[in-house]
PDB file of N, CA and C in Angstrom:
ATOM      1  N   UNK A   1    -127.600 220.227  23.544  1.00  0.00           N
ATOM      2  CA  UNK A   1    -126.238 220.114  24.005  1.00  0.00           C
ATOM      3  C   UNK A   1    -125.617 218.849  23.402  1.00  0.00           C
ATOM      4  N   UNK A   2    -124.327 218.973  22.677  1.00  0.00           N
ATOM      5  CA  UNK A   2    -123.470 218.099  22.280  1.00  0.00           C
ATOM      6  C   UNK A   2    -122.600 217.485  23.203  1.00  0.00           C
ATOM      7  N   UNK A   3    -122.574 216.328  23.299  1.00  0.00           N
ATOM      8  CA  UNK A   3    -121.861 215.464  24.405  1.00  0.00           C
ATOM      9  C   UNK A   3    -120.677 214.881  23.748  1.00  0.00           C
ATOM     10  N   UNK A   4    -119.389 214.448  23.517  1.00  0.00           N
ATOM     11  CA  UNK A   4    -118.365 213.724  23.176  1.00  0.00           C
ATOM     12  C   UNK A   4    -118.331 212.735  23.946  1.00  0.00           C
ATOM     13  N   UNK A   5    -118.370 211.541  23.681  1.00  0.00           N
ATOM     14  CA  UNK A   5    -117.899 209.979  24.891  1.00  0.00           C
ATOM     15  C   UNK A   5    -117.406 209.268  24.357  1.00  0.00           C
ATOM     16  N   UNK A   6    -116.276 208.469  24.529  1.00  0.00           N
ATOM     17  CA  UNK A   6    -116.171 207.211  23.648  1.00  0.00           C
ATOM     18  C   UNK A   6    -115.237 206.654  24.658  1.00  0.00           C
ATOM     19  N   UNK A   7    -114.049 205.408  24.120  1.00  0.00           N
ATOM     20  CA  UNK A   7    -112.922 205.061  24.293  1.00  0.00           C
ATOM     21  C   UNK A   7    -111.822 205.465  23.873  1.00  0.00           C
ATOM     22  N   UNK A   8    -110.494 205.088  23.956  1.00  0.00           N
ATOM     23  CA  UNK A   8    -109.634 205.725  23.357  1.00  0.00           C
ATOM     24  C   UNK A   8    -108.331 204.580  24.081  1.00  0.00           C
ATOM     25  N   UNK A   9    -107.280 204.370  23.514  1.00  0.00           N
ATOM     26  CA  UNK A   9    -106.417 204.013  23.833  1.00  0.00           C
ATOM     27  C   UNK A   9    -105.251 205.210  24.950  1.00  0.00           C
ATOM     28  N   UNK A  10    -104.697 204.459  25.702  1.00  0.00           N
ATOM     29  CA  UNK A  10    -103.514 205.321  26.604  1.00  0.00           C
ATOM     30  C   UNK A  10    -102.515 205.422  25.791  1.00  0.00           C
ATOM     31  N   UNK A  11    -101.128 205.795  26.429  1.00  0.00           N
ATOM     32  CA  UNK A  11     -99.710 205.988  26.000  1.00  0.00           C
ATOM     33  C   UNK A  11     -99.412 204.352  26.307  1.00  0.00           C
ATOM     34  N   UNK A  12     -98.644 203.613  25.332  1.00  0.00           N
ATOM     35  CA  UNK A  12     -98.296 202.532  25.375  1.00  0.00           C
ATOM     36  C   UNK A  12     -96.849 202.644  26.336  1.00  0.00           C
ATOM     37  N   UNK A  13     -96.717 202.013  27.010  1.00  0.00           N
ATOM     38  CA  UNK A  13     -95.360 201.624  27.957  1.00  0.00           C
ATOM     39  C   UNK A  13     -95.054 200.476  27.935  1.00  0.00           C
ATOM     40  N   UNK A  14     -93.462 200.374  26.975  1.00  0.00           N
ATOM     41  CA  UNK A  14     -92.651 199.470  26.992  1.00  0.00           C
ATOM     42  C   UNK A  14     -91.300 198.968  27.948  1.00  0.00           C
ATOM     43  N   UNK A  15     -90.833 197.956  28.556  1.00  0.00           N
ATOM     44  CA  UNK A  15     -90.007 197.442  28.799  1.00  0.00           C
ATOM     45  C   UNK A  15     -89.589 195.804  28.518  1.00  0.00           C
ATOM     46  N   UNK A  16     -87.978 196.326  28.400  1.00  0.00           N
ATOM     47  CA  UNK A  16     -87.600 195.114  28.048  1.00  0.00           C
ATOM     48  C   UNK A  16     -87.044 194.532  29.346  1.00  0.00           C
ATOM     49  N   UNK A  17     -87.468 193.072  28.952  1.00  0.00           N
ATOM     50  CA  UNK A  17     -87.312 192.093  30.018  1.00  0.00           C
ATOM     51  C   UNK A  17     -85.985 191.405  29.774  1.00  0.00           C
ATOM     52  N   UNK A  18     -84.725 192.261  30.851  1.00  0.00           N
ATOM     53  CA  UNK A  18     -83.560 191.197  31.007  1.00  0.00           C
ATOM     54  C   UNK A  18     -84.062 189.988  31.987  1.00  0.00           C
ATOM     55  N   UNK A  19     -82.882 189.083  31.122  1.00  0.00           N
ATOM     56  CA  UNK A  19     -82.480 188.055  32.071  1.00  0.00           C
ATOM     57  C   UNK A  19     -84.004 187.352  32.172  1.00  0.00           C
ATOM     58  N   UNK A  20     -84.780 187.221  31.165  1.00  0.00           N
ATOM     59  CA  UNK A  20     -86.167 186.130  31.263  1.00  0.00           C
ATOM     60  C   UNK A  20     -85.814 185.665  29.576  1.00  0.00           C
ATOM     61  N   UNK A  21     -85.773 184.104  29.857  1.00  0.00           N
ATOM     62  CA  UNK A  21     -85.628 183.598  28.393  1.00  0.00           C
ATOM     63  C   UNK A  21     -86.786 183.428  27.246  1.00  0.00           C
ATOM     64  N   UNK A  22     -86.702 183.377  26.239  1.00  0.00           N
ATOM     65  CA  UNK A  22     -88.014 183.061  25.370  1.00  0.00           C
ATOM     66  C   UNK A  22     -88.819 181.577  25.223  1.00  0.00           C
ATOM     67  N   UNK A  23     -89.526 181.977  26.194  1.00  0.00           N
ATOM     68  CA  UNK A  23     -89.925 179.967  25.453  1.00  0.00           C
ATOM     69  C   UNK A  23     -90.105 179.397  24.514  1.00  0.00           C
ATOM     70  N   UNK A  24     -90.428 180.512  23.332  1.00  0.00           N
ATOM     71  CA  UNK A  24     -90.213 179.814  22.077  1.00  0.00           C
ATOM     72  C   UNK A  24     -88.618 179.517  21.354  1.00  0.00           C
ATOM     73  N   UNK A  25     -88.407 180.615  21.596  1.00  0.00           N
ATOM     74  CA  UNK A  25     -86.286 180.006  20.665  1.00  0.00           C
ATOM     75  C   UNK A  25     -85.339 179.899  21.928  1.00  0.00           C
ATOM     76  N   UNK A  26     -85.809 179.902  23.079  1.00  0.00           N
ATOM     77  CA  UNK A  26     -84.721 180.004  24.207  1.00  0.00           C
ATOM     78  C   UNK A  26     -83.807 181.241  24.518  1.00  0.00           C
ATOM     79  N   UNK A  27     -83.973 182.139  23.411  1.00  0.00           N
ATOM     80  CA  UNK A  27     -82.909 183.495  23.621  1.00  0.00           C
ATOM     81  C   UNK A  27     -83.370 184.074  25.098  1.00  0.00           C
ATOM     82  N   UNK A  28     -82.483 184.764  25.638  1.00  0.00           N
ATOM     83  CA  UNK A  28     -82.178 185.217  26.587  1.00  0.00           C
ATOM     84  C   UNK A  28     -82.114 186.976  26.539  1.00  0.00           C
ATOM     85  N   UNK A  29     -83.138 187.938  27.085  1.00  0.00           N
ATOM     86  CA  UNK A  29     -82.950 188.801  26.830  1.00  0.00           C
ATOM     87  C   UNK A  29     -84.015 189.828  25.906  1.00  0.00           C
ATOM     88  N   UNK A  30     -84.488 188.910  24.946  1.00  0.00           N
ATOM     89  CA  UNK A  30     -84.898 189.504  23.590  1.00  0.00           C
ATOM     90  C   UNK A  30     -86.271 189.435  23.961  1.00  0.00           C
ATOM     91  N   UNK A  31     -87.055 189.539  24.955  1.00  0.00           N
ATOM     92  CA  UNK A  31     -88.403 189.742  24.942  1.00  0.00           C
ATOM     93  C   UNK A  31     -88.414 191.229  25.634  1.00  0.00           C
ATOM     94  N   UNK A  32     -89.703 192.127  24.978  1.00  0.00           N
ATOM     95  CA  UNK A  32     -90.177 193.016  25.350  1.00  0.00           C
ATOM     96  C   UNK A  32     -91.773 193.409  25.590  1.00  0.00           C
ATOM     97  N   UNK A  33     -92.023 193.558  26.522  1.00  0.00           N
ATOM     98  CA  UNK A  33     -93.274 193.635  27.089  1.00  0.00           C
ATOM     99  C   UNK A  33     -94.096 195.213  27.433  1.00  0.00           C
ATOM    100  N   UNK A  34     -95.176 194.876  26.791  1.00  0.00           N
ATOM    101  CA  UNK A  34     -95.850 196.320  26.151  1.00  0.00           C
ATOM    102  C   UNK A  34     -97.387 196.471  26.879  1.00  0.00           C
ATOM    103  N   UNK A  35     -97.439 197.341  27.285  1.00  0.00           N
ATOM    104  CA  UNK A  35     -98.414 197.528  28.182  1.00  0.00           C
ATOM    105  C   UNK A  35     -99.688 198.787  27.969  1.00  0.00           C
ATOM    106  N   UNK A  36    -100.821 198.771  27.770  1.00  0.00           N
ATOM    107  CA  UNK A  36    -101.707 200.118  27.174  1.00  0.00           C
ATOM    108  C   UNK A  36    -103.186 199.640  27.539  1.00  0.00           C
ATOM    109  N   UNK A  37    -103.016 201.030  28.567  1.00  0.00           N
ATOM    110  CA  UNK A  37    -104.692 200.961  28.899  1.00  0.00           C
ATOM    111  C   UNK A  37    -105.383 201.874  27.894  1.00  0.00           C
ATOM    112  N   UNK A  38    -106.965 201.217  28.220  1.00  0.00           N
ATOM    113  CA  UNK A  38    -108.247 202.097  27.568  1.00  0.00           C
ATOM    114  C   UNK A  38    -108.914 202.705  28.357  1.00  0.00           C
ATOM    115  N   UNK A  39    -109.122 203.886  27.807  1.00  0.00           N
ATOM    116  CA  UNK A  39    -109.861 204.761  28.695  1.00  0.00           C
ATOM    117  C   UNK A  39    -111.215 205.008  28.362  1.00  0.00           C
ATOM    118  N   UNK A  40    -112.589 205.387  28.912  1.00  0.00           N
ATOM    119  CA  UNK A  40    -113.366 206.316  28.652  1.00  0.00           C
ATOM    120  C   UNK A  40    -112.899 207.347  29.055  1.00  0.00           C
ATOM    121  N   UNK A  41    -113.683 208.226  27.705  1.00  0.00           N
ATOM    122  CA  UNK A  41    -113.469 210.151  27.876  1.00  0.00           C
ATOM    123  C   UNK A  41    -114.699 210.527  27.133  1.00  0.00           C
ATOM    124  N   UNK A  42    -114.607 211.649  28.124  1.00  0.00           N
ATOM    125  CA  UNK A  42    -115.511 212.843  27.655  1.00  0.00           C
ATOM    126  C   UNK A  42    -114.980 214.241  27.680  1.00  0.00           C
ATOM    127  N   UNK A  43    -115.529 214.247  26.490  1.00  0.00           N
ATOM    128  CA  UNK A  43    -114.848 215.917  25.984  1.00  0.00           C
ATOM    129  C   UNK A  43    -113.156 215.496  25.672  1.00  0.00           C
ATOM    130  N   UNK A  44    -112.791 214.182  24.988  1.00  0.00           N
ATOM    131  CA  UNK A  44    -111.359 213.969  24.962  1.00  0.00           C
ATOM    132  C   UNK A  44    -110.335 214.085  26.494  1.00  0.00           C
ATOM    133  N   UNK A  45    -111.485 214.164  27.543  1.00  0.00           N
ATOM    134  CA  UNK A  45    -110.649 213.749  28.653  1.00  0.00           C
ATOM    135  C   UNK A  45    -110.742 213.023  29.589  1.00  0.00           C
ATOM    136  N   UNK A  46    -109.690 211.700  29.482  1.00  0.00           N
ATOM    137  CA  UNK A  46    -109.932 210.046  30.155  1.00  0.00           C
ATOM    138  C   UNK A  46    -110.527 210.511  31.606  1.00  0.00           C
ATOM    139  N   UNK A  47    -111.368 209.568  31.783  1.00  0.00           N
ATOM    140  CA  UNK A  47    -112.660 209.713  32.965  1.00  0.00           C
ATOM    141  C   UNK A  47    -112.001 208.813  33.934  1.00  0.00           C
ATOM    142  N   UNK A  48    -112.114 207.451  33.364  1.00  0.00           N
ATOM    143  CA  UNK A  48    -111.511 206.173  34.026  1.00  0.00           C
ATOM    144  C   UNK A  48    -110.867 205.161  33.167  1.00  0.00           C
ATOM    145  N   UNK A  49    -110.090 204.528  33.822  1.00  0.00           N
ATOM    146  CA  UNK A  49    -109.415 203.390  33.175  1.00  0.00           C
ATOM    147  C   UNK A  49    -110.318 201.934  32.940  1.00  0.00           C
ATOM    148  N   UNK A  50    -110.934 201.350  31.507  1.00  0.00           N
ATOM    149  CA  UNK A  50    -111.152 200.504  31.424  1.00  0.00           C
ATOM    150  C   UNK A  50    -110.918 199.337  31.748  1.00  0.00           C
ATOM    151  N   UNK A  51    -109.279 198.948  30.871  1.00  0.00           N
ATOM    152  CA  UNK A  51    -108.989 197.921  30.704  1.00  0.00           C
ATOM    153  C   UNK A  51    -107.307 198.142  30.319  1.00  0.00           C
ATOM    154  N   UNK A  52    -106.862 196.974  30.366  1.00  0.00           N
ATOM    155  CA  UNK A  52    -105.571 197.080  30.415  1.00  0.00           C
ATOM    156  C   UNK A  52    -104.903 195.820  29.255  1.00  0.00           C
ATOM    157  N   UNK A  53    -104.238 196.363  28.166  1.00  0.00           N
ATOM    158  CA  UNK A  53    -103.547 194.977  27.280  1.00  0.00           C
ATOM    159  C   UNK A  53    -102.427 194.994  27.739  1.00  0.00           C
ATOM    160  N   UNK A  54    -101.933 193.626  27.882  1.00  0.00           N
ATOM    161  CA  UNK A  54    -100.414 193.286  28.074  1.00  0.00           C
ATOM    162  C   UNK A  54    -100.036 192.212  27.717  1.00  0.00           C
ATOM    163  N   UNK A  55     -98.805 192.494  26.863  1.00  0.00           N
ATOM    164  CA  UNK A  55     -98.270 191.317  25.516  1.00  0.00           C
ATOM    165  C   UNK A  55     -96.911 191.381  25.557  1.00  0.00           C
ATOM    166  N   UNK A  56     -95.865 190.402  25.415  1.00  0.00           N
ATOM    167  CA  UNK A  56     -95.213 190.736  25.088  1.00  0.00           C
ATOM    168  C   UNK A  56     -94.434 190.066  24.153  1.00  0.00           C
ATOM    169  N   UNK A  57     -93.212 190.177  23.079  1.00  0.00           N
ATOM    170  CA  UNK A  57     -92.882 190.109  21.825  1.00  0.00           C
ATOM    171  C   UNK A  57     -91.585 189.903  22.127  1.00  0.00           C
ATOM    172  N   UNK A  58     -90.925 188.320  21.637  1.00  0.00           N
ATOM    173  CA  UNK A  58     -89.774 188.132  21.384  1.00  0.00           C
ATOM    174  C   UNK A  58     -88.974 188.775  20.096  1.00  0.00           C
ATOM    175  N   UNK A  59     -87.972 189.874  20.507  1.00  0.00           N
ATOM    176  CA  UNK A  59     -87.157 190.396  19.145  1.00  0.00           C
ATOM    177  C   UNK A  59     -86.279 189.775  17.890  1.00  0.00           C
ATOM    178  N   UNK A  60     -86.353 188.279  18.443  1.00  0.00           N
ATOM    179  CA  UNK A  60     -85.602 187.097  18.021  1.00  0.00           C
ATOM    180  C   UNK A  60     -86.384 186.002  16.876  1.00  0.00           C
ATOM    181  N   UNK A  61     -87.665 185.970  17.526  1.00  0.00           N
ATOM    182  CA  UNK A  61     -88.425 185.011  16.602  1.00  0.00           C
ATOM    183  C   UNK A  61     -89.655 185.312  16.788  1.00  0.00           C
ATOM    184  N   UNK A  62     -89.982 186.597  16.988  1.00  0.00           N
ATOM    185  CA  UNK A  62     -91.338 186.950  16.388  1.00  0.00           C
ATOM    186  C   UNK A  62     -92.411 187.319  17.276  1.00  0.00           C
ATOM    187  N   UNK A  63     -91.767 186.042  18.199  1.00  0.00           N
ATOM    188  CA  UNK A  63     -93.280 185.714  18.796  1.00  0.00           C
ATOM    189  C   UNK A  63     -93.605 186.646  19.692  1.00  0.00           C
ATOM    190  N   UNK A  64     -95.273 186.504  20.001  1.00  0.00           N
ATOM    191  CA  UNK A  64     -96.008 187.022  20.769  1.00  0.00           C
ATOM    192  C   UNK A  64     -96.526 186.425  21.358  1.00  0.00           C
ATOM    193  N   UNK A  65     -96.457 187.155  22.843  1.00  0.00           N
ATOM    194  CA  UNK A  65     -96.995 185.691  24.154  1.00  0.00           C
ATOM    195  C   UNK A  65     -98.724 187.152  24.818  1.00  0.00           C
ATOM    196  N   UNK A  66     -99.267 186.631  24.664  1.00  0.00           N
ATOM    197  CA  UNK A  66    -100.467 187.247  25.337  1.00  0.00           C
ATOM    198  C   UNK A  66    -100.651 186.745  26.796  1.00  0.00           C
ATOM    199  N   UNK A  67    -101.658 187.660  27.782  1.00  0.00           N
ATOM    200  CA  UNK A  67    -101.547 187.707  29.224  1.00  0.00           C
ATOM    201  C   UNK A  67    -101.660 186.308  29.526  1.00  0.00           C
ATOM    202  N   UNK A  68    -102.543 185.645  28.705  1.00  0.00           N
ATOM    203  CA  UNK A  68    -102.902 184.277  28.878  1.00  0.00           C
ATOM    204  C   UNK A  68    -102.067 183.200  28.829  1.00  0.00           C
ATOM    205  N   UNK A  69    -100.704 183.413  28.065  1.00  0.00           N
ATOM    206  CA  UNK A  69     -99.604 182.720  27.597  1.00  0.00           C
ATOM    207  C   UNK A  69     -98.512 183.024  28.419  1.00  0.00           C
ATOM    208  N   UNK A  70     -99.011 183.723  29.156  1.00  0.00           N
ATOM    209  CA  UNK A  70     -96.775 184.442  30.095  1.00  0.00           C
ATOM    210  C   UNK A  70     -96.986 183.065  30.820  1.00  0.00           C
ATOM    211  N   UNK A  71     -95.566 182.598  30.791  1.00  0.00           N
ATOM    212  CA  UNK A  71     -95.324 182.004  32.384  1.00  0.00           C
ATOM    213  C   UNK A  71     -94.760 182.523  33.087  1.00  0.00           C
ATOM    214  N   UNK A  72     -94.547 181.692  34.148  1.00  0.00           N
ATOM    215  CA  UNK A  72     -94.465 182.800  35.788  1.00  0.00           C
ATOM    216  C   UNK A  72     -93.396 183.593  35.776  1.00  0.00           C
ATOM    217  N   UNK A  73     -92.346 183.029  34.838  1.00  0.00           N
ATOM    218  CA  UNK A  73     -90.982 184.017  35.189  1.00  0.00           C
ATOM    219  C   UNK A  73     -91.308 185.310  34.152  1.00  0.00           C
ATOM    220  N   UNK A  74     -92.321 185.420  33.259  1.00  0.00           N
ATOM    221  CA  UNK A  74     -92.380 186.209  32.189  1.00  0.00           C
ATOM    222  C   UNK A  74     -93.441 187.607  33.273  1.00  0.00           C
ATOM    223  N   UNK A  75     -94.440 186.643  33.880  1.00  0.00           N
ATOM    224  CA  UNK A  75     -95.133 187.772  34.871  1.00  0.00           C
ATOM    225  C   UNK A  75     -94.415 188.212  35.795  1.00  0.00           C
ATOM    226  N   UNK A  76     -93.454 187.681  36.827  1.00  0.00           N
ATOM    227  CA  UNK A  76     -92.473 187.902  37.915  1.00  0.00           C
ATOM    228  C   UNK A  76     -92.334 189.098  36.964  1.00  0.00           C
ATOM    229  N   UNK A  77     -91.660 188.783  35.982  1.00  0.00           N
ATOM    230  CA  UNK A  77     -90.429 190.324  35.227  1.00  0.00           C
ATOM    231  C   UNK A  77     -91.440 191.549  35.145  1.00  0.00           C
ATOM    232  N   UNK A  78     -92.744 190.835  34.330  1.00  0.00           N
ATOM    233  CA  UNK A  78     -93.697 192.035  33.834  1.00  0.00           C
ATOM    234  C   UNK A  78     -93.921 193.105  35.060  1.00  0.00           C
TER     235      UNK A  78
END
């Protein structure tokens, strides 16, 4: 008997965060925060939820703030 198991990434879910400024250029507005769990599956169908990434990306100057980097008003929004 052939078994399939692995990981796999979820559907990524985005929102943008009004009204939280960028700490890197100060813009107002221009961050968006992106969210995607991992799953195990078998037979290509998610069992349980691993783990969870969450980042989010100023549209203004680039940047990327990881879970480790939000400050509080960036988690409040998330």
């Amino acid at each position: 008997m052939i078994l399939f198991f692995g990981t796999r990434p979820g559907k990524k879910e985005t929102k943008t965060l009004h009204n939280v400024s960028c700490p890197h250029c100060s813009q107002t507005g221009t961050l968006t925060a992106v969210s995607q769990s991992n799953y195990v599956h078998l037979f290509w169908i998610p069992i349980f939820k691993l783990n969870t990434a969450r980042f989010a990306e100023c549209s203004h100057c680039k940047k990327v703030y990881y879970r480790e980097e939000f400050t509080a008003e960036i988690e409040k929004a998330f």
